[in-house]
Protein backbone atom coordinates (compact mmCIF):
# COMPACT_ATOMS: atom_id res chain seq x y z
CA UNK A 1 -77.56 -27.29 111.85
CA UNK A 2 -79.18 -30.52 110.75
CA UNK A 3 -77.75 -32.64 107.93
CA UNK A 4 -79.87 -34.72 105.76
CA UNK A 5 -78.40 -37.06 103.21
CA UNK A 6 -80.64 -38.92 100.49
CA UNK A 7 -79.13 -42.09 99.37
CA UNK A 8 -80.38 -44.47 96.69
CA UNK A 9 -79.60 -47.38 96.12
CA UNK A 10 -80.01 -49.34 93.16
CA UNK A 11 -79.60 -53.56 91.69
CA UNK A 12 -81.48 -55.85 90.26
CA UNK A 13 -83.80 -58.90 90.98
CA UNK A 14 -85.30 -56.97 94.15
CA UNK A 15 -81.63 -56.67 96.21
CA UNK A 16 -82.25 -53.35 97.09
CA UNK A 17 -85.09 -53.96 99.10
CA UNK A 18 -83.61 -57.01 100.12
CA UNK A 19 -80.84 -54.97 101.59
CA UNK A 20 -83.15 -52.44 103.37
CA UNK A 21 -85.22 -55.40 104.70
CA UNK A 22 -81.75 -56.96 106.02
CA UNK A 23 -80.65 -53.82 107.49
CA UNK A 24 -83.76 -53.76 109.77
CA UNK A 25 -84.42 -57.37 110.48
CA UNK A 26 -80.13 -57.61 111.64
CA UNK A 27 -81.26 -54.14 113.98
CA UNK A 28 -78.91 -52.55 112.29
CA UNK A 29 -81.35 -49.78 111.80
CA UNK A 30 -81.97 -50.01 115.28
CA UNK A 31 -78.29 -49.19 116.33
CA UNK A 32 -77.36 -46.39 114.05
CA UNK A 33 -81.36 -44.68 115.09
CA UNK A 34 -80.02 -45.07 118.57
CA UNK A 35 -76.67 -43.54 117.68
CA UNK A 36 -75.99 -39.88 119.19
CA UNK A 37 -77.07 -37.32 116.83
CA UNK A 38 -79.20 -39.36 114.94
CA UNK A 39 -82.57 -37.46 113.83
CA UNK A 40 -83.88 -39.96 111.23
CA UNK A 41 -82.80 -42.95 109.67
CA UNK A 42 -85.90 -44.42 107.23
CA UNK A 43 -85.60 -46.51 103.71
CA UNK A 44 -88.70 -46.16 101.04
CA UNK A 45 -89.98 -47.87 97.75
CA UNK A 46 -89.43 -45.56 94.99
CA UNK A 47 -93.30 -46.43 93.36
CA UNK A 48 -91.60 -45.24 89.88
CA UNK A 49 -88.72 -47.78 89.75
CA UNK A 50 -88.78 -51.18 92.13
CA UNK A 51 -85.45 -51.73 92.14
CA UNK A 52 -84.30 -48.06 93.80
CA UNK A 53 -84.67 -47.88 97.95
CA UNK A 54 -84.45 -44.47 99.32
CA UNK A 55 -82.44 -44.06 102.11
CA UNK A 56 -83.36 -40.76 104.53
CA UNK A 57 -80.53 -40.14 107.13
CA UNK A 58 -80.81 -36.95 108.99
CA UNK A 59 -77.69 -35.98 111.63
CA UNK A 60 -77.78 -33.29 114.00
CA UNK A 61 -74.04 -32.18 113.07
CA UNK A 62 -70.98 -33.04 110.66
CA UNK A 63 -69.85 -34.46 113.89
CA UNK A 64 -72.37 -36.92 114.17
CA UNK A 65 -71.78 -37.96 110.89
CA UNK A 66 -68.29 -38.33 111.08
CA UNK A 67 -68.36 -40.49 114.43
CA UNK A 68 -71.61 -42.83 112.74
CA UNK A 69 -68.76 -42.83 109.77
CA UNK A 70 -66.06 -44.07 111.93
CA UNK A 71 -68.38 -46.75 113.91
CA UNK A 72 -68.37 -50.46 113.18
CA UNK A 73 -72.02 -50.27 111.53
CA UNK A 74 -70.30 -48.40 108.76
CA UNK A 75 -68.39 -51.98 107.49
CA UNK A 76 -71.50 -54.37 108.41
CA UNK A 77 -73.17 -51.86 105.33
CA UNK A 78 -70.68 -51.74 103.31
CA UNK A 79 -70.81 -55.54 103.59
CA UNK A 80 -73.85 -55.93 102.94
CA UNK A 81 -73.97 -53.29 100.13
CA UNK A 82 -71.54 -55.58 98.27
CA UNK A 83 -73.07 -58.77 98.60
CA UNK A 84 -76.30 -56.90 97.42
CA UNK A 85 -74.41 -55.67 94.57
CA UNK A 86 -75.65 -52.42 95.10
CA UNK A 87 -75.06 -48.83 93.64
CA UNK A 88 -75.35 -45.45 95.12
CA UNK A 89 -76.40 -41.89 94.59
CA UNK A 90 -76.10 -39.38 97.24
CA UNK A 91 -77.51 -35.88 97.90
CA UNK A 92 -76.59 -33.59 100.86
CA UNK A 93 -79.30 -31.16 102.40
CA UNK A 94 -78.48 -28.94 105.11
CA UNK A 95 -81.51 -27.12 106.87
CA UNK A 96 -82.75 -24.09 106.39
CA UNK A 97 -83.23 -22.48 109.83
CA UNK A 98 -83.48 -18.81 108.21
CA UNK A 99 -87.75 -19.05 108.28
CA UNK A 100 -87.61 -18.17 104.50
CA UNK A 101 -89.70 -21.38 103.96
CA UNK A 102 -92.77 -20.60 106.35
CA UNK A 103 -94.70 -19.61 103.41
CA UNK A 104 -94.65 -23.05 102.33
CA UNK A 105 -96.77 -23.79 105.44
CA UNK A 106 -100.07 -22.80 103.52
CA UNK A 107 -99.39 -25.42 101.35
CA UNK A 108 -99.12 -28.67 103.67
CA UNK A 109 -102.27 -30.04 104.84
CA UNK A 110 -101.95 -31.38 108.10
């Protein structure tokens, strides 16, 4: 069962996007994308408030999770999350593999 986790994260004076943009140019994003397990690891401009990134992370498994928890990449971010001064909110999804949402699918223009 996928996991997706929604993480924002907030400062001031533009450091959250400074962080994001650090994160890729380092390839940091590049190594935990590559990571087994890893379905999706994108950041986005919230258009409402400029100083909030949003952080999608999708995992295959807990498992994957847990070992991307226990890899080195974990301390280069928390690193860099303090030195960006940087606050978080989290939110867990798991997905729903049960088909109850295929009615949605009239709905989505592709």
């Amino acid at each position: 069962m996928a996991i997706t986790v929604n993480l924002r994260y907030t400062g001031r004076d533009g450091n959250a996007r400074k962080f994001a943009e650090e994160m890729m140019r380092s390839g940091t994003v590049d190594r935990i994308r590559a990571e087994r397990g890893n379905l999706r690891y994108e950041y986005f401009v919230a258009m409402e408030d400029p100083e909030t990134v949003l952080l999608i992370d999708s995992w295959e498994s807990q498992e994957a999770i847990d070992a991307h928890h226990a890899s080195p990449m974990m301390r280069t971010i928390a690193e860099l999350r303090d030195r960006y001064d940087l606050h978080m909110t989290v939110e867990r999804f798991a997905a729903d593999e049960s088909g109850e949402g295929a009615g949605d699918e009239k709905f989505i223009r592709r």
